[in-house]
N, C-alpha and C. Protein backbone atom coordinates (compact mmCIF):
# COMPACT_ATOMS: atom_id res chain seq x y z
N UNK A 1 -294.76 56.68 22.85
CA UNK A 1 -296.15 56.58 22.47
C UNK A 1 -296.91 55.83 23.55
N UNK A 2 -298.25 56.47 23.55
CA UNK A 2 -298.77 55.46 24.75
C UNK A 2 -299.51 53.88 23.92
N UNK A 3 -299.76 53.16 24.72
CA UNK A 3 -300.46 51.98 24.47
C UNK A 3 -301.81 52.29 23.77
N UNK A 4 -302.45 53.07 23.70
CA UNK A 4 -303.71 53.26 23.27
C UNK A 4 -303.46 54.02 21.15
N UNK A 5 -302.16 55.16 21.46
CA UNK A 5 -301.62 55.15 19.89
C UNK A 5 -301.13 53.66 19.16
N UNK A 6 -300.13 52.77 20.23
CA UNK A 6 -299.63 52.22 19.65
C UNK A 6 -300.97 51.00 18.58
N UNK A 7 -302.01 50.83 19.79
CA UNK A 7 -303.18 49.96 19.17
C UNK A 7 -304.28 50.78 18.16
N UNK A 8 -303.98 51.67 18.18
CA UNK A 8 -305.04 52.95 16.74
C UNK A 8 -303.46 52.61 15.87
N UNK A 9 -302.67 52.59 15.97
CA UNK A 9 -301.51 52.27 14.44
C UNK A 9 -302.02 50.99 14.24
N UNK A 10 -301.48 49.90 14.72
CA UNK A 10 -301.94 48.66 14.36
C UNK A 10 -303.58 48.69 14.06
N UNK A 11 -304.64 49.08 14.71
CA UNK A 11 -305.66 48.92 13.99
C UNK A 11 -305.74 49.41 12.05
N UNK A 12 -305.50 50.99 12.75
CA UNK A 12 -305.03 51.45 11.10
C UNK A 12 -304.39 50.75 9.67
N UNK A 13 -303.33 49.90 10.76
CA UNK A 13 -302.44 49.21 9.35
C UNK A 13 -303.16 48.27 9.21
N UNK A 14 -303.80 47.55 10.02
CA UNK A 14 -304.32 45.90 9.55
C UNK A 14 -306.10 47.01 8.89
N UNK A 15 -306.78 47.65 9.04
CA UNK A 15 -307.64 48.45 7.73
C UNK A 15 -307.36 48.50 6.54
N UNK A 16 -305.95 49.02 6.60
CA UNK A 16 -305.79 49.00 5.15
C UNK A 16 -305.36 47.79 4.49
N UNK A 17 -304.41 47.16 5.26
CA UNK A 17 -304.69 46.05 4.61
C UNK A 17 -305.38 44.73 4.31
N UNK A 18 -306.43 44.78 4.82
CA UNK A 18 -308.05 44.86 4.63
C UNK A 18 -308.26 45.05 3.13
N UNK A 19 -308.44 46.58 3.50
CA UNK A 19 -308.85 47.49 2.19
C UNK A 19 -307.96 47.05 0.55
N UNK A 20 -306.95 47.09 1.20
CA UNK A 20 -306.01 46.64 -0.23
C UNK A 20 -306.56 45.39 -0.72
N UNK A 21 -306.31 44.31 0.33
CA UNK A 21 -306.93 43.12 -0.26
C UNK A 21 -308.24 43.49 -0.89
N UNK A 22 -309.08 43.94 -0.47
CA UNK A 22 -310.39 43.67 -1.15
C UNK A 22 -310.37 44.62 -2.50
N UNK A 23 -309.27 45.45 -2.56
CA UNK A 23 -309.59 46.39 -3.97
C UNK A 23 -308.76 45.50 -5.32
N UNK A 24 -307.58 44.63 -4.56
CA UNK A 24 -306.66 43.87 -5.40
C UNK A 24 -307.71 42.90 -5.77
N UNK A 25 -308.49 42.05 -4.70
CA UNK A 25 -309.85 40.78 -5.36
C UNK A 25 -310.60 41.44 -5.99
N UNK A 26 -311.26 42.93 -6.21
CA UNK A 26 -312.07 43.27 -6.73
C UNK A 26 -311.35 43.21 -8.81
N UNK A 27 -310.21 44.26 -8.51
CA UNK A 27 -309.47 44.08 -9.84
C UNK A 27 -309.36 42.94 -10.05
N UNK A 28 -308.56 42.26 -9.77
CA UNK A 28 -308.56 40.58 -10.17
C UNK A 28 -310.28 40.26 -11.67
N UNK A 29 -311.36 40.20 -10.18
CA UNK A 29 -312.41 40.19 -10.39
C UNK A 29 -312.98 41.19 -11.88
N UNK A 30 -312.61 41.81 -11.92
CA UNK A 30 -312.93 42.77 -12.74
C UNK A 30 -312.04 42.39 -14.11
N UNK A 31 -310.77 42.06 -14.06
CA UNK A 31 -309.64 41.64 -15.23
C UNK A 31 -310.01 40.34 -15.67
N UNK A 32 -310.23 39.65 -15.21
CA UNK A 32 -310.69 38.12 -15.61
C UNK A 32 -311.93 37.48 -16.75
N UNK A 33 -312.86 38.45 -16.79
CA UNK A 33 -313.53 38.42 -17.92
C UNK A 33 -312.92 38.94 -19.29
N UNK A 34 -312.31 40.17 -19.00
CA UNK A 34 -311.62 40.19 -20.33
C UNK A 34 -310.25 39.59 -20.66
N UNK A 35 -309.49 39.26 -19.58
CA UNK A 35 -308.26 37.78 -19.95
C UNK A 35 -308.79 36.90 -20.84
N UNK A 36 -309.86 36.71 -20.23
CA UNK A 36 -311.01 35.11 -20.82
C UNK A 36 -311.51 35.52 -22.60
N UNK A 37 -311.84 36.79 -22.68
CA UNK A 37 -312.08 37.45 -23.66
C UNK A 37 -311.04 37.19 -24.89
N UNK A 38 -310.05 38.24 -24.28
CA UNK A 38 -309.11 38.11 -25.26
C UNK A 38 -308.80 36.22 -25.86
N UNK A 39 -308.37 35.82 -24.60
CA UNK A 39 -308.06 34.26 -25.00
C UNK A 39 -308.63 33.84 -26.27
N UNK A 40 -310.27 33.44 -25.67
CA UNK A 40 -310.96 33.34 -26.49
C UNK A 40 -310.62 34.12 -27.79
N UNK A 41 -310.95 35.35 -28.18
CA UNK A 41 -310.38 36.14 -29.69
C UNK A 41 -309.42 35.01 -30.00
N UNK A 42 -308.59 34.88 -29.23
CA UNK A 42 -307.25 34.68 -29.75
C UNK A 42 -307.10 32.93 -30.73
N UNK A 43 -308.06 32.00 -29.50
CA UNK A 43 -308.20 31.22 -30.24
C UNK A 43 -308.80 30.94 -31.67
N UNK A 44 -309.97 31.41 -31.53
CA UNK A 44 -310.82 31.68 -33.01
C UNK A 44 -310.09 32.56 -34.11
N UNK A 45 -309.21 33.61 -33.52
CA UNK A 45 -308.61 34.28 -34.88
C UNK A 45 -307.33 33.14 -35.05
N UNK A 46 -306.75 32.46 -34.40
CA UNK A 46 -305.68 31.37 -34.70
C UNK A 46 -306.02 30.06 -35.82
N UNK A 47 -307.34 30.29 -35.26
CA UNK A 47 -308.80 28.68 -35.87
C UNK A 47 -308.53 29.14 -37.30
N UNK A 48 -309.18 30.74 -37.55
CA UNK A 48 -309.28 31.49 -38.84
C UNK A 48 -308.21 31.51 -39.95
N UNK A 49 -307.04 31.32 -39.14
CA UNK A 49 -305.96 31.99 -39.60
C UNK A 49 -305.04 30.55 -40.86
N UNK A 50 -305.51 29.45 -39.75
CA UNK A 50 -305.60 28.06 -39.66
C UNK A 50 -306.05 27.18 -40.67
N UNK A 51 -307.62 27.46 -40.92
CA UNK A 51 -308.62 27.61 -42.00
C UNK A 51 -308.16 28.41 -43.24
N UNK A 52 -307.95 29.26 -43.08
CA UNK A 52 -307.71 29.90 -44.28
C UNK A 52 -306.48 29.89 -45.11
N UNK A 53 -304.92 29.40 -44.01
CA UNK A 53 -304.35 29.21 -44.72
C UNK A 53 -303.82 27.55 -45.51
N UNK A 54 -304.83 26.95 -44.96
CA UNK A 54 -304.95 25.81 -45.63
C UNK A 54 -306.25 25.27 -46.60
N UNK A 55 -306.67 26.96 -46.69
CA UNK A 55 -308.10 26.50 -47.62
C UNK A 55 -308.85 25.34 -47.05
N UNK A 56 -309.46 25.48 -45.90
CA UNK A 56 -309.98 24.55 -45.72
C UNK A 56 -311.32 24.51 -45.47
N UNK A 57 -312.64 23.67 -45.74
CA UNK A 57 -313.36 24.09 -45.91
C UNK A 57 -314.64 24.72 -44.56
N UNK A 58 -315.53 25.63 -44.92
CA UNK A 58 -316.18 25.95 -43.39
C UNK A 58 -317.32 24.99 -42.97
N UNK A 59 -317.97 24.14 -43.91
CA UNK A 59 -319.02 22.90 -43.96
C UNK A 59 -318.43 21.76 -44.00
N UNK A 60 -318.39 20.62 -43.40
CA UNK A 60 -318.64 19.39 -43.46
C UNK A 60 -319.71 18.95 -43.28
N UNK A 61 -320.23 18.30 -44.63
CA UNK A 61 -321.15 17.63 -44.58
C UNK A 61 -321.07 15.67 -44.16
N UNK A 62 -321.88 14.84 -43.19
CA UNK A 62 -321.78 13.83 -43.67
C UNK A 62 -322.96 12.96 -44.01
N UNK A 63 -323.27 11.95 -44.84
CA UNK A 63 -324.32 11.20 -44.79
C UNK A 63 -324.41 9.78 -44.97
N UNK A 64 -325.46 9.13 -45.06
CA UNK A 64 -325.50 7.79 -44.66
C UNK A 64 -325.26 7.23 -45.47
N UNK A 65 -325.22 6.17 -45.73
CA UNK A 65 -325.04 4.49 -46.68
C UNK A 65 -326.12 5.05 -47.30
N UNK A 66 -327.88 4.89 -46.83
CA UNK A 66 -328.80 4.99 -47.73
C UNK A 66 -329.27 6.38 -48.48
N UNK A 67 -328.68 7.26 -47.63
CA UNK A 67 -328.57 8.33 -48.62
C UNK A 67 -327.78 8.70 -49.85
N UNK A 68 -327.50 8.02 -49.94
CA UNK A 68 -325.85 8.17 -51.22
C UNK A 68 -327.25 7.99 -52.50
N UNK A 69 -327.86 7.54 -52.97
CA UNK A 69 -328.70 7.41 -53.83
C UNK A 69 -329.72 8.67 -54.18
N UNK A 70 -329.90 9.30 -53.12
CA UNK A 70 -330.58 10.35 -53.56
C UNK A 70 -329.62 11.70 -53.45
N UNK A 71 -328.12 11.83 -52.97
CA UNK A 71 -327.60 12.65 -53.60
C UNK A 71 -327.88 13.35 -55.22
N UNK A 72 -327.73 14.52 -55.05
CA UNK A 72 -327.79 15.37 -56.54
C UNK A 72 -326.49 15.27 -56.98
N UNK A 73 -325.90 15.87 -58.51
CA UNK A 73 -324.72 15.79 -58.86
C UNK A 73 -323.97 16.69 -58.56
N UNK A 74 -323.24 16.65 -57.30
CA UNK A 74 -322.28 18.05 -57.19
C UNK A 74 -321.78 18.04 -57.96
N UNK A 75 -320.95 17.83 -59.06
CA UNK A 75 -320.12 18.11 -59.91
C UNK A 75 -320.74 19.19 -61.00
N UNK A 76 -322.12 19.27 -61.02
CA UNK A 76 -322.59 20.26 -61.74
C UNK A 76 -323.06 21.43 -60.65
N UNK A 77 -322.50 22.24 -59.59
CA UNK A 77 -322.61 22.59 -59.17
C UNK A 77 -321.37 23.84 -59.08
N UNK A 78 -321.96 25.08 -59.68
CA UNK A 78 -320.97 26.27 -60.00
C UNK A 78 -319.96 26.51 -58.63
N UNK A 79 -320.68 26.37 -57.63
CA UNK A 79 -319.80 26.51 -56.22
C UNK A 79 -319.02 25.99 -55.22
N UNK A 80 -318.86 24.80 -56.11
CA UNK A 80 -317.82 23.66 -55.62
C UNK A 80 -316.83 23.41 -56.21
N UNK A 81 -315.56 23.71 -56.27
CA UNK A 81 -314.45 23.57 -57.29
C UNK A 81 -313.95 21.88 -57.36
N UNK A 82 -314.18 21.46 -56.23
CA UNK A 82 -313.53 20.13 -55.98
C UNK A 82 -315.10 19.22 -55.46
N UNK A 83 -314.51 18.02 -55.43
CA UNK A 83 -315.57 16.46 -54.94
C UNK A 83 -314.73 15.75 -54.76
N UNK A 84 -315.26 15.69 -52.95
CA UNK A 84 -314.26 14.21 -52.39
C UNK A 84 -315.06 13.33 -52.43
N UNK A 85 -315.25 12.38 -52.34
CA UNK A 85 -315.60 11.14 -51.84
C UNK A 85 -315.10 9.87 -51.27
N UNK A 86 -315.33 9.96 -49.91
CA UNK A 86 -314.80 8.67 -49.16
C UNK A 86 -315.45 7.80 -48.31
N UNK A 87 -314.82 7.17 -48.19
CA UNK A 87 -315.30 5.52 -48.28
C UNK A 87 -314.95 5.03 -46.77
């Protein structure tokens, strides 16, 4: 081969791999939002899964020292099965 093929091969090979790199960063680029995606799902349906099988509740409420007086009576309240109160 003369010197002038041998430097069009080597140009050629170092192009493509060029090219490869930038199509492998592009995928990368492109997979990484939905990795992040799924994750995410994954945590919140784990949270859910978590919650629910310990009945636990989706509100916490808290309030002050001087509010305790104008509380209403949860206990007469059809949608509360239980009343904690702590101290």
């Amino acid at each position: 081969m003369q010197l002038i093929d041998k430097k069009a091969l080597r140009d050629a090979r170092g192009a493509v791999a060029h090219a490869s790199a930038i199509i492998i960063a592009l995928a990368v680029a492109m997979t990484m939002p939905t990795g992040l995606e799924i994750a995410l799902r994954s945590i919140v349906q784990g949270r859910d899964a978590f919650a629910r099988t310990l009945r636990l509740a989706d509100l916490e409420v808290r309030l002050l020292a001087e509010d305790v007086r104008n509380l209403p009576a949860w206990t007469t309240c059809p949608e509360l099965t239980m009343w904690n109160r702590a101290y």
